[in-house]
C-alpha atoms as a PDB file:
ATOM      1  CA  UNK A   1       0.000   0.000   0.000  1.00  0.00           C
ATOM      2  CA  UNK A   2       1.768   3.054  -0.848  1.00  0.00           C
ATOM      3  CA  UNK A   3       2.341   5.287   1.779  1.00  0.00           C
ATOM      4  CA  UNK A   4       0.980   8.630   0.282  1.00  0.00           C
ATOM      5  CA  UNK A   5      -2.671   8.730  -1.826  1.00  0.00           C
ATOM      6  CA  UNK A   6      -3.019   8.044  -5.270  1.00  0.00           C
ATOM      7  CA  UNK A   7      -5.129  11.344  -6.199  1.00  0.00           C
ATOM      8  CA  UNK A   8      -7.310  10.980  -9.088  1.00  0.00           C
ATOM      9  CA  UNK A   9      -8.322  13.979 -11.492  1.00  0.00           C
ATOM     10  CA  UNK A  10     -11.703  13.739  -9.310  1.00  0.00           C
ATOM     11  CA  UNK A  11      -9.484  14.414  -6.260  1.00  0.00           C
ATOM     12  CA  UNK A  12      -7.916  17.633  -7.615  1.00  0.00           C
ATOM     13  CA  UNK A  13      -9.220  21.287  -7.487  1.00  0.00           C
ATOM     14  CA  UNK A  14      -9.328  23.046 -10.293  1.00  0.00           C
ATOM     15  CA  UNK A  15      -5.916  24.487 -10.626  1.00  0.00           C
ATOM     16  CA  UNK A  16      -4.271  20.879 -10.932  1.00  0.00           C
ATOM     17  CA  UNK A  17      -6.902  19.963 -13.914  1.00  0.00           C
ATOM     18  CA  UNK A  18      -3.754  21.142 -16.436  1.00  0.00           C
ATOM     19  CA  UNK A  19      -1.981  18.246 -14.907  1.00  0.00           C
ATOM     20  CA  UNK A  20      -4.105  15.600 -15.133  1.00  0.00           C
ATOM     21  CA  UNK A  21      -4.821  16.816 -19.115  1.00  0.00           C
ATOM     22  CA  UNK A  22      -0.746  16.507 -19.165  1.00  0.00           C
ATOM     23  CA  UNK A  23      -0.341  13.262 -17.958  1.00  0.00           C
ATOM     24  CA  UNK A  24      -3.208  11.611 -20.073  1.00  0.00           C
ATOM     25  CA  UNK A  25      -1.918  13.266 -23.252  1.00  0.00           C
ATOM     26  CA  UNK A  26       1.556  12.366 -22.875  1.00  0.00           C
ATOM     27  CA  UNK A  27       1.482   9.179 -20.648  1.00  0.00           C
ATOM     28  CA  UNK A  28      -0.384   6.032 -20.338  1.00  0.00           C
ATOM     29  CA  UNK A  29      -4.161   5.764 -19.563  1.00  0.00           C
ATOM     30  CA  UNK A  30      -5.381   4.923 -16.629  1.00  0.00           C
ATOM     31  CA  UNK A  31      -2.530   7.015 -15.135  1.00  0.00           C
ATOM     32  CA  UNK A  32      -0.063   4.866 -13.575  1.00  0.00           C
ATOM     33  CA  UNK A  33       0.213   4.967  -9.634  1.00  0.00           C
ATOM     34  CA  UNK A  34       3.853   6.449  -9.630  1.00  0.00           C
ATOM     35  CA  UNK A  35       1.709   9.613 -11.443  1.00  0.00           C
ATOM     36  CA  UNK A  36      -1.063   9.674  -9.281  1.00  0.00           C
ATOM     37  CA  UNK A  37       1.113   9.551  -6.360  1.00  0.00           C
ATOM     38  CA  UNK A  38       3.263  12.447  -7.445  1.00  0.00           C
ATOM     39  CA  UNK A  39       0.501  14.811  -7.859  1.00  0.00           C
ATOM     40  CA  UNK A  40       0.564  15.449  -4.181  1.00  0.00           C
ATOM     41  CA  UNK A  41       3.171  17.807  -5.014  1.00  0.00           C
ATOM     42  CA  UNK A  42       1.939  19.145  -8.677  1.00  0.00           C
ATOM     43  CA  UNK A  43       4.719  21.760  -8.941  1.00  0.00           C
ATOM     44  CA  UNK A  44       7.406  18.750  -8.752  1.00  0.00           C
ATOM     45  CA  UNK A  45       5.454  16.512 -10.656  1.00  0.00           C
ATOM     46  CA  UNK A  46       5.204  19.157 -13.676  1.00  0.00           C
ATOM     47  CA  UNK A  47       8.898  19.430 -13.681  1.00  0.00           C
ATOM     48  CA  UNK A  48       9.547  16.056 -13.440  1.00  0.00           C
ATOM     49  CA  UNK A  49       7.548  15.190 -16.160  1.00  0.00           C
ATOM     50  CA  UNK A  50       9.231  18.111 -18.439  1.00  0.00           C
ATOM     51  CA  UNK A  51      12.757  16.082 -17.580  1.00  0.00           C
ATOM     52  CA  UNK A  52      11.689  12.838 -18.118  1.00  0.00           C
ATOM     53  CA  UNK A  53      10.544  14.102 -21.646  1.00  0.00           C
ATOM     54  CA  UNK A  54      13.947  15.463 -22.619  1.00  0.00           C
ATOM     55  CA  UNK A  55      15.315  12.621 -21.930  1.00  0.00           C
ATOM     56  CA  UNK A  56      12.884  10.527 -24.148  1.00  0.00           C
ATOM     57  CA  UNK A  57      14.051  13.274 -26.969  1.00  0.00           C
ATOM     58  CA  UNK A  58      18.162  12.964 -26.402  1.00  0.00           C
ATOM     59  CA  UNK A  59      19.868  11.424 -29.502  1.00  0.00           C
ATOM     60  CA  UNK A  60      20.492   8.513 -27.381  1.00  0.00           C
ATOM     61  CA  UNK A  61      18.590   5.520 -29.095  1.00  0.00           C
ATOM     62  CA  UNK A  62      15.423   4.573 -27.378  1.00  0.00           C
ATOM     63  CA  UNK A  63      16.662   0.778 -27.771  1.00  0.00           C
ATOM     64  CA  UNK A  64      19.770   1.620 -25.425  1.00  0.00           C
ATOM     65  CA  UNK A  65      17.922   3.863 -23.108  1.00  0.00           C
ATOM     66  CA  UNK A  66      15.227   1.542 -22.729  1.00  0.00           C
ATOM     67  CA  UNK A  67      18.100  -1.800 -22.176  1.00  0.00           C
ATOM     68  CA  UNK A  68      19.477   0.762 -19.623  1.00  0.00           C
ATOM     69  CA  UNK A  69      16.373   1.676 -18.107  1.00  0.00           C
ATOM     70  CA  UNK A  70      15.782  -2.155 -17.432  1.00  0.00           C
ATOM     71  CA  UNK A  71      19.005  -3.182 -16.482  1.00  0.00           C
ATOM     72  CA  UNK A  72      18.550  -0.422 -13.327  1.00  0.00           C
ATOM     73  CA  UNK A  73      15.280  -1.977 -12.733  1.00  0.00           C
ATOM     74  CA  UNK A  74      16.719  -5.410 -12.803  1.00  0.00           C
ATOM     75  CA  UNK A  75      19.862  -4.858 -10.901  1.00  0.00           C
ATOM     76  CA  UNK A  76      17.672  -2.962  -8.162  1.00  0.00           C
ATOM     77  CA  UNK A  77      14.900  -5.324  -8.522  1.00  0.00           C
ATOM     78  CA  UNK A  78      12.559  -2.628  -9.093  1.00  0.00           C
ATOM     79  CA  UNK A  79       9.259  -4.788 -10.472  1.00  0.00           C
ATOM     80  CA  UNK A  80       7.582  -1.843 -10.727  1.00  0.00           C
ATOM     81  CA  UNK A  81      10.433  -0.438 -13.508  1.00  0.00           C
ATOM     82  CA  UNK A  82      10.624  -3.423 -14.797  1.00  0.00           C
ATOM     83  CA  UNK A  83       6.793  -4.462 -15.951  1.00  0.00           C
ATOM     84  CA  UNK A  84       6.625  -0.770 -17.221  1.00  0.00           C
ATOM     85  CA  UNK A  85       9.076  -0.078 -19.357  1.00  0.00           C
ATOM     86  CA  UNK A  86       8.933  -4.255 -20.995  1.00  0.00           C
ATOM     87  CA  UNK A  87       6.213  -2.301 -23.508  1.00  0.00           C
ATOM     88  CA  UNK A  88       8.316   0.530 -24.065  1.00  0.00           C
ATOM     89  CA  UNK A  89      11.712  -2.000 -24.636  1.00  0.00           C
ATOM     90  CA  UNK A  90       9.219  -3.782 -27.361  1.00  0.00           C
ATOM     91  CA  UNK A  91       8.300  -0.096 -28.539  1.00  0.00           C
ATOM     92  CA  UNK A  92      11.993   0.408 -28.948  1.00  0.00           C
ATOM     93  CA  UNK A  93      12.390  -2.740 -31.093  1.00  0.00           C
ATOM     94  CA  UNK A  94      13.841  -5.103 -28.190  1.00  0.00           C
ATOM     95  CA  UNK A  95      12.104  -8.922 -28.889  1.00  0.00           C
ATOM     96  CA  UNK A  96      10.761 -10.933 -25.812  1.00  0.00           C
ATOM     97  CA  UNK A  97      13.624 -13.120 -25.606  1.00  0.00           C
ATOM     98  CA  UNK A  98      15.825  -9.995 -25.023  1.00  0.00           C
ATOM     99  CA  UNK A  99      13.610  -8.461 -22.349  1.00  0.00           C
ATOM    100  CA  UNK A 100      13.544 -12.209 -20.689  1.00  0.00           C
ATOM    101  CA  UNK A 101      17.698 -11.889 -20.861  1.00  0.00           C
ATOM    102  CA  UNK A 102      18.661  -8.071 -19.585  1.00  0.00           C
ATOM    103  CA  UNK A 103      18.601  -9.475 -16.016  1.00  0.00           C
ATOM    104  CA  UNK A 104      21.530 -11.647 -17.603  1.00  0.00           C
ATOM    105  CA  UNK A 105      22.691  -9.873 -20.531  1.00  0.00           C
ATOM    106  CA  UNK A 106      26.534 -10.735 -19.926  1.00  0.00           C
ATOM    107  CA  UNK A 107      25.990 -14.190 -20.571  1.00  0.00           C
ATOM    108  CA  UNK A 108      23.324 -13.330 -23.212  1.00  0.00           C
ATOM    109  CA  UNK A 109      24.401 -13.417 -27.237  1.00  0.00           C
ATOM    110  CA  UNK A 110      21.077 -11.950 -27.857  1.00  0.00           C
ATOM    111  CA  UNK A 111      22.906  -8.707 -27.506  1.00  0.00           C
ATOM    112  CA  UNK A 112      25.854  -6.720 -29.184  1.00  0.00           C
ATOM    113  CA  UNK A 113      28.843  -5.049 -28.196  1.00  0.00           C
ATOM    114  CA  UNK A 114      27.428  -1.510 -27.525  1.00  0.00           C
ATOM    115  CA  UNK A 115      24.165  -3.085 -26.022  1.00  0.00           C
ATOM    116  CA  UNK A 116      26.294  -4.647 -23.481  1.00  0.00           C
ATOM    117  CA  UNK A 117      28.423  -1.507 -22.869  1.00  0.00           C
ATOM    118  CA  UNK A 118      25.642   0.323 -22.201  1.00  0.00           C
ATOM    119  CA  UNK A 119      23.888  -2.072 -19.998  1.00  0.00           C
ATOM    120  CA  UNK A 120      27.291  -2.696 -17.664  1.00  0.00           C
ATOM    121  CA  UNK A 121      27.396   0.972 -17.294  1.00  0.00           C
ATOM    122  CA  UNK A 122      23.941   0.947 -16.198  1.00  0.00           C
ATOM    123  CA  UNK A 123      24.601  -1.777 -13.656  1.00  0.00           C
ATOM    124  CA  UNK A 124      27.762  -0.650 -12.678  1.00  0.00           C
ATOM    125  CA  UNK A 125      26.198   2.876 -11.966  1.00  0.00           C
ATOM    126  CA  UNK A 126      23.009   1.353 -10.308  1.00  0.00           C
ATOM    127  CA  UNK A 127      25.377  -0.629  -7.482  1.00  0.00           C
ATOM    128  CA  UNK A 128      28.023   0.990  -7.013  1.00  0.00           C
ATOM    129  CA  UNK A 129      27.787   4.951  -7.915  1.00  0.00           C
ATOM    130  CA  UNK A 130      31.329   5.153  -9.468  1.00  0.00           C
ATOM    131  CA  UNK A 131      31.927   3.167 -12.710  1.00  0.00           C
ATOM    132  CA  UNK A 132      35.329   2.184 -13.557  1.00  0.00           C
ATOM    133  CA  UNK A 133      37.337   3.716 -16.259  1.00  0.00           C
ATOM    134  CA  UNK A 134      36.947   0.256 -18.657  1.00  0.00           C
ATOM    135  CA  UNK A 135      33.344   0.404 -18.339  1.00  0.00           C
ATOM    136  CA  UNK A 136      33.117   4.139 -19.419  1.00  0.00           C
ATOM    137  CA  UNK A 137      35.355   3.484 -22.132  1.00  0.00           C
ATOM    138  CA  UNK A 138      33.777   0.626 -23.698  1.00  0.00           C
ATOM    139  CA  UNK A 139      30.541   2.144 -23.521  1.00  0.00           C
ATOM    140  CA  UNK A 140      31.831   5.748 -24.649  1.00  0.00           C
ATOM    141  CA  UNK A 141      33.955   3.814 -27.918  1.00  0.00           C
ATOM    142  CA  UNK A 142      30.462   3.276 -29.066  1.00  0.00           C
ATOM    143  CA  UNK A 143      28.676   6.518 -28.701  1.00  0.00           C
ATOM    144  CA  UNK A 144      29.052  10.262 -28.716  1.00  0.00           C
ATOM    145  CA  UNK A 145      29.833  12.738 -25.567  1.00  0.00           C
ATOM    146  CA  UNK A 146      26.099  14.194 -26.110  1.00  0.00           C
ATOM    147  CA  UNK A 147      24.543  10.398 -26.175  1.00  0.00           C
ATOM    148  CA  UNK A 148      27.067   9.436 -23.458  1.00  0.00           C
ATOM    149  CA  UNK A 149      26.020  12.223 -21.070  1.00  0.00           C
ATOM    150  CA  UNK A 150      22.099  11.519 -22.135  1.00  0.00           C
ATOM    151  CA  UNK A 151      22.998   8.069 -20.699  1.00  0.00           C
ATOM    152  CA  UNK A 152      23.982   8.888 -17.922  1.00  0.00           C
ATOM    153  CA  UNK A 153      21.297  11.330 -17.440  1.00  0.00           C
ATOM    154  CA  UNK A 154      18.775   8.573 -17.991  1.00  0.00           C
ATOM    155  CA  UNK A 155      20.529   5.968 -16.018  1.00  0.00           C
ATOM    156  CA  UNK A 156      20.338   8.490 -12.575  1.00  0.00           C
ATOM    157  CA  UNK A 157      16.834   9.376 -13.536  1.00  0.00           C
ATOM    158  CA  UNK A 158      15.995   6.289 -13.325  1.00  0.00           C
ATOM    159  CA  UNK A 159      17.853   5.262 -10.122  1.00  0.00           C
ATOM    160  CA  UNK A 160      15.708   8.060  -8.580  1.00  0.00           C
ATOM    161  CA  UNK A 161      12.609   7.057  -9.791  1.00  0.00           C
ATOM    162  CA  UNK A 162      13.197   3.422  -8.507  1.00  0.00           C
ATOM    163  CA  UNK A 163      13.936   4.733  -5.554  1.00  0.00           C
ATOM    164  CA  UNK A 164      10.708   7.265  -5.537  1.00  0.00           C
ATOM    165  CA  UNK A 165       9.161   4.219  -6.018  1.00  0.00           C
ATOM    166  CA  UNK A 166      10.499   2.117  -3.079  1.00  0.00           C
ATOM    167  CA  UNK A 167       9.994   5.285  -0.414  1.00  0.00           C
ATOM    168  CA  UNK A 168       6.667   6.265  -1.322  1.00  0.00           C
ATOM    169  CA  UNK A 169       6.103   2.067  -1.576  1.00  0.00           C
ATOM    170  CA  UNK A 170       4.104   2.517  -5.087  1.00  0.00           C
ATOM    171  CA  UNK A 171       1.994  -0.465  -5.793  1.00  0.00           C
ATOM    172  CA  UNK A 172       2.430  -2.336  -9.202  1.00  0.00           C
ATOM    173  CA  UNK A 173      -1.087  -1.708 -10.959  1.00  0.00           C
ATOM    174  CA  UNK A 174      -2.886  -5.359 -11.800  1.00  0.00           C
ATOM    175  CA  UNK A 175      -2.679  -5.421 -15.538  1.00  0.00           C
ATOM    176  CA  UNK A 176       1.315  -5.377 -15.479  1.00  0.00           C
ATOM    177  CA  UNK A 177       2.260  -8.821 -14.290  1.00  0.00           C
ATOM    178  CA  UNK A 178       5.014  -8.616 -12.157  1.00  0.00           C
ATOM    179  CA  UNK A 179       8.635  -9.913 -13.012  1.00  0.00           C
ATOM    180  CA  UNK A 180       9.939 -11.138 -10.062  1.00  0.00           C
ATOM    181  CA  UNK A 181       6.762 -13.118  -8.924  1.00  0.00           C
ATOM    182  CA  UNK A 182       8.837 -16.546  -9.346  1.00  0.00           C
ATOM    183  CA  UNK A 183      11.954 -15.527  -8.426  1.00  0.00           C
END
C-alpha cells in the first residue's frame, strides 16, 4: 500500500486539472500509480515530467535507453520499472527473448557489443555509484559525448525514480504482471 494517496483527477481542485490533461496526453491511460502519487506535489510533478521528456528526446537511441532503463530496474529489482518499461523495450524494437535476458545480458548473445556496454554501465552505476574507467570506455567507444552524457542522465533518472518508487512504496497496478513473482 503506498504510503501517500493516489489522487485521481476527481481528487484535484481546479488548478491541478492542467496536470491531469498533461499526464493523459503524454502518458499512459489509466494514469499509472507512480503519477497519481506524485501529484501530491503538482509543482514537482510538472517538472519532473518536463525532464523525463527530454530525456525521451536525447539522440540517445530509445533501444539503449530503454536496455538501460531495465538493467537499473533489474539490478535494483525494481518490479515496478521493470513491468513498465517491458512495452516501451518492445516499442523500442527489443524482442521478448531480449527483455527475458537483460537481467543476464553478460551471458546473453542476444545482444551486441554496444548493447552490453551500455547495460554494464547501467549496472555498474546502479550498485556501485562510481563506474570504472573500462566500463566508461567501452561504452563511450560506441557513442558520442552528447549520447554518453544523455545516458547517464537517464541511467540516474531512473535510479531516482526506482527509488521514488520504493519510499513512497508505489503499488504495481494489476494489468502489469510482475517480473519477479517466481523468483
Amino acid at each position: 500500500m503506498a504510503r501517500v494517496p493516489y489522487l485521481l483527477r476527481e481528487d484535484a481542485d481546479e488548478s491541478q486539472k492542467p496536470l491531469y490533461d498533461r499526464l493523459e496526453a503524454e502518458r499512459k491511460v489509466p494514469t499509472a500509480n507512480i503519477f497519481l502519487a506524485l501529484t501530491n506535489a503538482p509543482a514537482q510533478l510538472d517538472a519532473f515530467l518536463t525532464y523525463a521528456n527530454s530525456l525521451r528526446a536525447a539522440d540517445l537511441s530509445p533501444r539503449l535507453r530503454e536496455l538501460a532503463i531495465l538493467t537499473v530496474g533489474y539490478a535494483t529489482r525494481s518490479a515496478y520499472e521493470v513491468a513498465h518499461h517491458q512495452s516501451h523495450g518492445l516499442k523500442a524494437g527489443l524482442t521478448e527473448e531480449q527483455l527475458a535476458a537483460v537481467a543476464d545480458f553478460e551471458s546473453s548473445d542476444l545482444f551486441d557489443e554496444t548493447e552490453k556496454a551500455v547495460m554494464r554501465l547501467a549496472k555498474e552505476s546502479t550498485l556501485q555509484v562510481d563506474v570504472s574507467k573500462e566500463t566508461w570506455r567501452a561504452a563511450a567507444g560506441h557513442l558520442t559525448d552528447k549520447q554518453m552524457v544523455e545516458l547517464s542522465l537517464s541511467i540516474a533518472w531512473y535510479n531516482s525514480g526506482v527509488r521514488i518508487m520504493g519510499l513512497l512504496d508505489i503499488d504495481l497496478e494489476d494489468n502489469y504482471p510482475d517480473p519477479f513473482a517466481n523468483s
